[in-house]
Protein backbone atom coordinates (compact mmCIF):
# COMPACT_ATOMS: atom_id res chain seq x y z
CA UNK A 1 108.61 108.50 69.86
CA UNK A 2 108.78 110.22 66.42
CA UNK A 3 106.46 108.33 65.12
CA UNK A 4 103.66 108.92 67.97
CA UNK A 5 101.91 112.18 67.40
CA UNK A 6 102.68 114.94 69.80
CA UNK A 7 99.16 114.81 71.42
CA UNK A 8 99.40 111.21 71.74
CA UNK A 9 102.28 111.72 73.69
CA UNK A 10 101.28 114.14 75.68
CA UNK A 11 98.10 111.65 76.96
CA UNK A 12 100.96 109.33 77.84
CA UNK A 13 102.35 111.18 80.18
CA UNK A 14 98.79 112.09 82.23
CA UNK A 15 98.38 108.62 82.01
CA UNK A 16 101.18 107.43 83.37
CA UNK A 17 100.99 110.32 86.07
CA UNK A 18 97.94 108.84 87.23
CA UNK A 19 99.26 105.35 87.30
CA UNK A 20 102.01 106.78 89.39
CA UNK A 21 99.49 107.53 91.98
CA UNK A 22 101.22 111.14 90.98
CA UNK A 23 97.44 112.60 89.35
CA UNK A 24 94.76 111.35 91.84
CA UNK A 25 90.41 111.79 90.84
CA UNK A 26 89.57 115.07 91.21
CA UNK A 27 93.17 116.63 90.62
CA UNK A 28 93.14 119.82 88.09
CA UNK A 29 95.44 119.26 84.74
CA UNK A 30 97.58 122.38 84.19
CA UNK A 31 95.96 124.60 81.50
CA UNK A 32 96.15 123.62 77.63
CA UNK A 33 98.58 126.96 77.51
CA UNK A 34 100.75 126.14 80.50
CA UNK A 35 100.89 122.00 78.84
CA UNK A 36 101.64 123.99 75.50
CA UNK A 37 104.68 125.93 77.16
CA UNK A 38 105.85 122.83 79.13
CA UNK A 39 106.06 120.30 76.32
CA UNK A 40 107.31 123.09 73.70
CA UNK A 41 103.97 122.24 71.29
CA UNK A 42 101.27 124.66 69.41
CA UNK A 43 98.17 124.64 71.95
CA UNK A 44 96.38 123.57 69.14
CA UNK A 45 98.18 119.82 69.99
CA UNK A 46 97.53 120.47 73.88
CA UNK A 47 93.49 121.01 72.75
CA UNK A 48 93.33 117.86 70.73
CA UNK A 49 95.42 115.81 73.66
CA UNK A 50 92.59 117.00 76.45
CA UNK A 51 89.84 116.54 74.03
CA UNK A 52 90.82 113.20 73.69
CA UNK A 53 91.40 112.39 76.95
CA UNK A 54 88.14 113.78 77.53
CA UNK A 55 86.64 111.48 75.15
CA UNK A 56 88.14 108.48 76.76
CA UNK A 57 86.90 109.64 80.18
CA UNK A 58 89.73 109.71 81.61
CA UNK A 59 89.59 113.69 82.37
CA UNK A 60 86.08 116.24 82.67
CA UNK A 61 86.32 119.52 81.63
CA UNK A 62 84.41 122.13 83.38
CA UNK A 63 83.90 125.11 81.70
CA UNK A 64 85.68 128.28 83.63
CA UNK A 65 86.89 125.74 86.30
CA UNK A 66 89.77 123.60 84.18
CA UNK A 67 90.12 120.07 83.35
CA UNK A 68 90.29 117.44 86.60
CA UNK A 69 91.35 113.99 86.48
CA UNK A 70 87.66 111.71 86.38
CA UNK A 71 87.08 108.46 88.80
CA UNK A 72 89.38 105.62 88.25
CA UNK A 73 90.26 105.18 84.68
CA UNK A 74 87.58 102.63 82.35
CA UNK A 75 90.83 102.57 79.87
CA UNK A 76 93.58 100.78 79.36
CA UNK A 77 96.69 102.32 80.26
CA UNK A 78 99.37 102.50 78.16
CA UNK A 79 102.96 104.16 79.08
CA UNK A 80 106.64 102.66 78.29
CA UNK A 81 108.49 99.86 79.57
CA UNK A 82 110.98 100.73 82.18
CA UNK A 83 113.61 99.36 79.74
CA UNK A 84 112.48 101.28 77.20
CA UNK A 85 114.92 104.25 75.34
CA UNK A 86 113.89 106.61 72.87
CA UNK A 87 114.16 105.91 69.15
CA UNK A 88 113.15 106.47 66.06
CA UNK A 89 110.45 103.04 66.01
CA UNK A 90 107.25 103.51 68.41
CA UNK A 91 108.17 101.64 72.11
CA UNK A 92 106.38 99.05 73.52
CA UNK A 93 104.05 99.97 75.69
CA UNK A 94 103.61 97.98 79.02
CA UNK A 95 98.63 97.29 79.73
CA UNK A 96 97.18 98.05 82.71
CA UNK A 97 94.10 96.58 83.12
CA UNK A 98 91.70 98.50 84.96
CA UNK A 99 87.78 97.87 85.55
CA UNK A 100 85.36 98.77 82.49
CA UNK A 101 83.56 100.37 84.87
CA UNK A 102 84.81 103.91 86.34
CA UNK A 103 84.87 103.67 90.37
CA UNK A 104 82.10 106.42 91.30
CA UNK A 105 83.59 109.20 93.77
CA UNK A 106 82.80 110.72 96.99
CA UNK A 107 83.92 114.47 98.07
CA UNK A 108 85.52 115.65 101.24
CA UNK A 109 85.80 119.49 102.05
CA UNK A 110 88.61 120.17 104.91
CA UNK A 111 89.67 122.84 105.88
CA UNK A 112 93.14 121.76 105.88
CA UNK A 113 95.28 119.23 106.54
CA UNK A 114 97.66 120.80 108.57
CA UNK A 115 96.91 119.14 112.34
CA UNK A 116 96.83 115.51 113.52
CA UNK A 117 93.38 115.63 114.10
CA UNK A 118 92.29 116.60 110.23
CA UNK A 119 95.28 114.16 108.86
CA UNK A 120 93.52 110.94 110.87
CA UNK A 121 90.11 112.30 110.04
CA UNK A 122 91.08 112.05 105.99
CA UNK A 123 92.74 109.06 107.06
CA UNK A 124 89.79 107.30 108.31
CA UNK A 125 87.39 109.03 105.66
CA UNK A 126 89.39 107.54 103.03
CA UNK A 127 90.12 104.30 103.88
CA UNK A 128 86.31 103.41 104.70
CA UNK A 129 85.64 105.00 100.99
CA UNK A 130 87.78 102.95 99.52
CA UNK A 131 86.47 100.07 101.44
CA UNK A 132 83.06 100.45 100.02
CA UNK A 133 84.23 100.68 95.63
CA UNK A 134 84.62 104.04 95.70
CA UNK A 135 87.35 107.33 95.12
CA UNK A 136 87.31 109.92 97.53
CA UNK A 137 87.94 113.02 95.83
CA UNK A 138 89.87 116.06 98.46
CA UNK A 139 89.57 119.74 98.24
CA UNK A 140 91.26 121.79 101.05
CA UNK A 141 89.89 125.58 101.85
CA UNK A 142 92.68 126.93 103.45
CA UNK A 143 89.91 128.21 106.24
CA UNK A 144 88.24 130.39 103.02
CA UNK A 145 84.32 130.27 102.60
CA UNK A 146 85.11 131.50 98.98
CA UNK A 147 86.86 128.09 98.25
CA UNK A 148 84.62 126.27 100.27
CA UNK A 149 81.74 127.03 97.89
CA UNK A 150 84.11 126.90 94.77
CA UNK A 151 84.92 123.56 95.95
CA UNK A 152 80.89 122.67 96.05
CA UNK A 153 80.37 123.56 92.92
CA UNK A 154 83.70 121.77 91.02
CA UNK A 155 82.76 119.01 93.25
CA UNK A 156 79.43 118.01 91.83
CA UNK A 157 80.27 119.38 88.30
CA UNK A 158 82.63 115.92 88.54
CA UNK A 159 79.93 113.80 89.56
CA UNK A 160 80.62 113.23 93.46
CA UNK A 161 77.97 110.80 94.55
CA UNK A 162 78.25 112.41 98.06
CA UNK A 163 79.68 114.51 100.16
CA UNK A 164 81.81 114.69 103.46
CA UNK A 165 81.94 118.46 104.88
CA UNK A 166 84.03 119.72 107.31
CA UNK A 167 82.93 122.92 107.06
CA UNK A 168 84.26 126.17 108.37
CA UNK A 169 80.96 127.92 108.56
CA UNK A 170 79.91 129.43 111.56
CA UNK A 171 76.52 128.60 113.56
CA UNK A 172 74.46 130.95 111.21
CA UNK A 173 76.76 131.20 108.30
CA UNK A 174 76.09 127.83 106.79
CA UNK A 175 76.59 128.51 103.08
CA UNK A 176 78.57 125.16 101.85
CA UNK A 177 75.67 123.04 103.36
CA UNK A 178 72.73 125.31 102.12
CA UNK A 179 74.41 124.87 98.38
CA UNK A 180 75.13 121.21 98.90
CA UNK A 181 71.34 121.19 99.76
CA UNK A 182 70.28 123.07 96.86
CA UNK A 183 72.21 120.92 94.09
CA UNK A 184 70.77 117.72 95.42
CA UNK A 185 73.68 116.23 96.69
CA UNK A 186 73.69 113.78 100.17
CA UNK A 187 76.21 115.15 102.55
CA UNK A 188 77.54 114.91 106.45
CA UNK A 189 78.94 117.00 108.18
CA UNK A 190 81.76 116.53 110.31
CA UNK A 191 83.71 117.95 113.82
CA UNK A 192 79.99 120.28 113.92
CA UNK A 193 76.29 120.54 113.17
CA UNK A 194 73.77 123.38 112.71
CA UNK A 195 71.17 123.76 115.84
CA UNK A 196 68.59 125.97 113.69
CA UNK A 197 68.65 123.01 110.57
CA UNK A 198 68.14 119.37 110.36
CA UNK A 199 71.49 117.77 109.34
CA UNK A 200 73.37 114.72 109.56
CA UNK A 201 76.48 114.42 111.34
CA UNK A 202 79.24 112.71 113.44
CA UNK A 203 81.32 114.37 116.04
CA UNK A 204 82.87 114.00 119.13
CA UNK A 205 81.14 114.06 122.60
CA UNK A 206 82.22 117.52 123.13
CA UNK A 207 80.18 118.56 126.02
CA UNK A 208 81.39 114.61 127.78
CA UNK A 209 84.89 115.37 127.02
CA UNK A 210 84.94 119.31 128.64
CA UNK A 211 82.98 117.33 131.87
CA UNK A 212 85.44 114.52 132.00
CA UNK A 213 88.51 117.50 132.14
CA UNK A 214 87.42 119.48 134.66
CA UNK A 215 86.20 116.42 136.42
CA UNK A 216 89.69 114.68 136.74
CA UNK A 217 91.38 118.25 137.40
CA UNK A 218 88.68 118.32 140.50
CA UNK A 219 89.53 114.80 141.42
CA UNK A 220 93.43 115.86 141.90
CA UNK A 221 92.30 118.64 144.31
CA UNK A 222 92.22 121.67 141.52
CA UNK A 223 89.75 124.43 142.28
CA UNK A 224 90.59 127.87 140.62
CA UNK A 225 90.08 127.40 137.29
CA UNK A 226 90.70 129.32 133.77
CA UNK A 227 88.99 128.75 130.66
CA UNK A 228 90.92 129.75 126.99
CA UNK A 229 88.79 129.51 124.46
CA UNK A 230 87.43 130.83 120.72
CA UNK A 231 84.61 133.05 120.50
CA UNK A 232 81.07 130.89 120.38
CA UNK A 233 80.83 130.45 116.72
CA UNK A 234 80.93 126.57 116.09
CA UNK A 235 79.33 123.86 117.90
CA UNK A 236 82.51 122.25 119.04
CA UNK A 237 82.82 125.20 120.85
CA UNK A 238 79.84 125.64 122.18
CA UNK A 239 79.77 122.57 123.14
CA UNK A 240 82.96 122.27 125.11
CA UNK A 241 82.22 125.63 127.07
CA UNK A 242 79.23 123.84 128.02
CA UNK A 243 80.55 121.00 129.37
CA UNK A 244 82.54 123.06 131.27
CA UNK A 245 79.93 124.86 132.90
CA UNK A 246 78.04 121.90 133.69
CA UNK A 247 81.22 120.31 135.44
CA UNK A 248 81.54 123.29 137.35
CA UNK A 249 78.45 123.52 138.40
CA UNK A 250 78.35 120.13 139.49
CA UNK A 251 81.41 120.31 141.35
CA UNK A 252 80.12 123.38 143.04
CA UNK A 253 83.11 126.00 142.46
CA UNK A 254 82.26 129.28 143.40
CA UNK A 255 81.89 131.58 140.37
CA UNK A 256 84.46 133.85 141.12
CA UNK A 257 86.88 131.19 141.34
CA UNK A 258 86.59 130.98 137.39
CA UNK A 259 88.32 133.34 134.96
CA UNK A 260 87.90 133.48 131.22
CA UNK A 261 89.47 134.60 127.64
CA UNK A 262 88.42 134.66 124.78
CA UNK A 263 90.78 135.05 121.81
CA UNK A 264 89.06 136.15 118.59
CA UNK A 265 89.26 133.96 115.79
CA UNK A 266 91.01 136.92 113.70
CA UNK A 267 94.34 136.55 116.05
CA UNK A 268 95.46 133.58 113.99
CA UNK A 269 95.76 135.08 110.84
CA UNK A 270 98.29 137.53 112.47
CA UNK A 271 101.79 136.86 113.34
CA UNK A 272 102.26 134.66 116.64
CA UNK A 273 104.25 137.42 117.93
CA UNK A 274 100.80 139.13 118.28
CA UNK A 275 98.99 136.02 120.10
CA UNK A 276 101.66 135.76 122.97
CA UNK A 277 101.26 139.28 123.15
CA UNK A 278 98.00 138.89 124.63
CA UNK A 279 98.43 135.53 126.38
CA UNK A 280 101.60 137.00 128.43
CA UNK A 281 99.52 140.33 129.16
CA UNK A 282 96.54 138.13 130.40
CA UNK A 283 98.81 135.78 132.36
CA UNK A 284 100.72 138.29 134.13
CA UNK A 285 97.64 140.31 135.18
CA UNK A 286 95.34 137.06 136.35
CA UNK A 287 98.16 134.36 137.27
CA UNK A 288 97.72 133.60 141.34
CA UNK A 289 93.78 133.40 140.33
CA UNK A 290 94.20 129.99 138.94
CA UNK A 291 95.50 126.53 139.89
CA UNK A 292 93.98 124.99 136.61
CA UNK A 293 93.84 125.85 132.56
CA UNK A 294 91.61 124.54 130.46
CA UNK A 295 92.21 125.47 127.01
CA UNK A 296 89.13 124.42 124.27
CA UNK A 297 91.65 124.43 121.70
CA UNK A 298 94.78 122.59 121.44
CA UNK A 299 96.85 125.53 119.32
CA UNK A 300 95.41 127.56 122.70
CA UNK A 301 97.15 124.96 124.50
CA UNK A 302 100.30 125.37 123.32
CA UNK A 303 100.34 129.26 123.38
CA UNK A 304 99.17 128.79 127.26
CA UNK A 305 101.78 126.36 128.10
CA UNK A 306 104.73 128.28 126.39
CA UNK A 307 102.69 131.68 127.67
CA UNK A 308 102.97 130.52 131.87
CA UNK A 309 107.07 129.53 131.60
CA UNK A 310 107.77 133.14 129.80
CA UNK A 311 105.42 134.77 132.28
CA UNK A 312 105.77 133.40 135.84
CA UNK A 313 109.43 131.07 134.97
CA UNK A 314 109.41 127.00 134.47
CA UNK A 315 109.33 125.70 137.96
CA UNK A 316 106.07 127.96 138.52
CA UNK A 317 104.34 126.82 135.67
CA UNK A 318 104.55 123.34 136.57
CA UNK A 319 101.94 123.90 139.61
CA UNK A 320 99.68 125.28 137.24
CA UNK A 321 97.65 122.22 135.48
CA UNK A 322 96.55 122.42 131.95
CA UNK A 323 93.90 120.17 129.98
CA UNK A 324 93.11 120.57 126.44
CA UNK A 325 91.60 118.77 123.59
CA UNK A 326 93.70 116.36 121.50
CA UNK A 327 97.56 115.79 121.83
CA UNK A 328 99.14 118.95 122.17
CA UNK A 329 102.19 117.09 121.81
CA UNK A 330 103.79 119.01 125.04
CA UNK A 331 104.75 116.51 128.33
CA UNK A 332 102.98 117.16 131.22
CA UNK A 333 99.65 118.74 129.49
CA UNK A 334 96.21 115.90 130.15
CA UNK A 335 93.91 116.11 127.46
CA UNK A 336 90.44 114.35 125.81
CA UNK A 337 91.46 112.48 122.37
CA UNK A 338 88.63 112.20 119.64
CA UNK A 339 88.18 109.17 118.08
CA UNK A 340 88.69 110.06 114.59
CA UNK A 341 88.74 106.74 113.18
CA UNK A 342 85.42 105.96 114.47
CA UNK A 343 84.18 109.33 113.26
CA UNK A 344 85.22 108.86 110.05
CA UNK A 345 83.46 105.51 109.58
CA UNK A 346 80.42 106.62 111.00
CA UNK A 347 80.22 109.70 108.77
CA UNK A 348 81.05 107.25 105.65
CA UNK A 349 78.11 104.78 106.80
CA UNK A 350 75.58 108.01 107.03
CA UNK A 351 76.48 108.92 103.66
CA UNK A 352 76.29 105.66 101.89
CA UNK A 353 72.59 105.13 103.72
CA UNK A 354 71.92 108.39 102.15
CA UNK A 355 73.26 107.87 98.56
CA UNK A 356 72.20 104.14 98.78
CA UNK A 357 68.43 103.72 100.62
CA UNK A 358 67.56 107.87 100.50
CA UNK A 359 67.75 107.63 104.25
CA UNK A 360 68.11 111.48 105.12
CA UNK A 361 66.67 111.45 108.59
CA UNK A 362 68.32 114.70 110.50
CA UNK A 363 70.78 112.63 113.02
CA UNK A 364 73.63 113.60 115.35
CA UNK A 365 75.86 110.83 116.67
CA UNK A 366 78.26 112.02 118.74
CA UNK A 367 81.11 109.73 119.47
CA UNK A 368 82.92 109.01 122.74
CA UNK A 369 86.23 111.27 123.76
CA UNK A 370 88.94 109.65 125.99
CA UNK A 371 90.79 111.21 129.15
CA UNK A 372 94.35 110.68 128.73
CA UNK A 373 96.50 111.93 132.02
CA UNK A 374 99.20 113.70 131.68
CA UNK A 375 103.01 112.29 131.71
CA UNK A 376 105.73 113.65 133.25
């Protein structure tokens, strides 16, 4: 490749990492100093490969932010043949047609994706994206607010049509979908919604899946129950605790029949050490108050389950019924799946009416959970 200039061959390579599926829309190119230090070249060269990539469209530079890889490619790509070796004449270089015109992208803010739940979510998000011409662009938080917002901003600097938000903010602390408001952009949210402001969103039947748990547990003869759950900071779980109540109430338990904790949110940052700490402490001080555990979390599940057979001893444990929200993944535990698939089309077929016809009516749909027993 002597005879290709250094920046050339430096675009060949982003190229072809993009080809590879390796570089996706939306994907930040390392710095022009840390390209410099990997390819051994003056950053002079790096600056004229990214302003010519730039040029081409096939990267946008945002100013304090970096350079991200654009929506699908309106060039020609051009890397080496498989067969080729390195010599002294310039290799052949193997087209790949792509459209003239750049596929336009969509955004999704997640928290992570870490659980089941958020991997079929993306899943589903992506797939009906794709579906309809366009490039769904993903930016993860990591559960900060800082990102979240960072992640706004980068996210319509690179032209996002729309957005998907799965946002972490709390029932007054709504900052990602005030700032997605103020820049203009269409967005749903997702898994939650905001009581005190007109939104759109999809999520699951929360307060139907909590009422068809204890329901079930009731059927099967269960009437001392214990609630886990987060503090009341989201809808999902204000919703579920809800649900709960209602069921009770309709099932006529007796109030002091019901026991509750709530962990803080803060107790998963800390080591797990900490959290079955306070689920052992809890268990051994309330256990013979409860024939049933409901836990509005999954992870809560878990920690619940594992909690009762270091506490009270395995055989015990196993008269003690728990329910929880999605697959904990632990035999023997019932639980209400989401339908994330469904979500996740629904939430693409808002956003498209919004980006599309300017429909931006406030909406909730809230999709249907399913009771899944427990196995053995």
């Amino acid at each position: 490749m002597k005879n290709i200039p250094l920046y050339k061959q430096i675009q060949h390579v982003i190229k072809h990492q993009i080809t590879l599926g390796n570089l996706r829309s939306g994907d930040r190119i390392p710095s022009e100093k840390e390209l410099a230090e990997q390819f051994h070249v003056s950053l002079i060269t790096t600056k004229n490969a990214m302003a010519g990539l730039a040029e081409e469209g096939v990267v946008v530079r945002i100013k304090g932010k970096g350079t991200f890889v654009a929506g699908q490619a309106s060039f020609k790509l051009r890397i080496p043949n498989e067969t080729y070796q390195q010599t002294d004449e310039s290799p052949e270089m193997l087209h790949i047609p792509f459209s003239s015109k750049p596929k336009e992208m969509i955004g999704i803010i997640i928290p992570s994706m870490r659980t089941k739940v958020e991997q079929r979510l993306l899943d589903s998000i992506e797939n009906a994206v794709n579906e309809n011409g366009y490039t769904l662009v993903i930016r993860v938080t990591r559960g900060s607010s800082v990102k979240e917002l960072q992640a706004i901003e980068e996210l319509c600097a690179l032209g996002v049509r729309g957005l998907v938000l799965f946002s972490i903010g709390s029932e007054h602390e709504r900052h990602t979908v005030d700032r997605a408001s103020e820049l203009g952009c269409p967005y749903v949210l997702i898994d939650r919604y905001y009581s005190d402001k007109p939104n759109v969103s999809v999520c699951s039947n929360n307060i139907e899946g909590a009422h068809k748990a204890v329901t079930n547990l009731v059927k099967q003869g269960f009437r001392q129950f214990a609630l886990v759950t987060p503090p009341k900071e989201h809808s999902v779980v204000i919703e579920r605790i809800a649900g709960f109540e209602q069921a009770v109430a309709k099932a006529r338990l007796p109030q002091e029949d019901i026991i509750c904790l709530t962990m803080p949110y803060e107790i998963f940052n800390e080591e797990i050490q900490h959290r079955e700490q306070i689920l052992d402490k809890w268990v051994s001080q309330y256990y013979g108050q409860f024939t049933a555990l409901v836990a509005v979390d999954v992870e809560l599940a878990r920690l619940a389950h594992y909690s009762l057979i270091r506490t009270i001893g395995k055989e015990r444990a196993k008269r003690i019924a728990i329910v929880t929200f999605d697959d904990p993944g632990i035999a023997g535990i019932a639980y209400v799946q989401q339908n994330e698939k469904m979500i996740g089309i629904q939430a693409v077929t808002l956003l498209l009416d919004q980006m599309h016809h300017g429909i931006r009516t406030p909406k909730k749909l809230f999709v249907p959970m399913e009771w899944i027993p427990s196995s053995s």
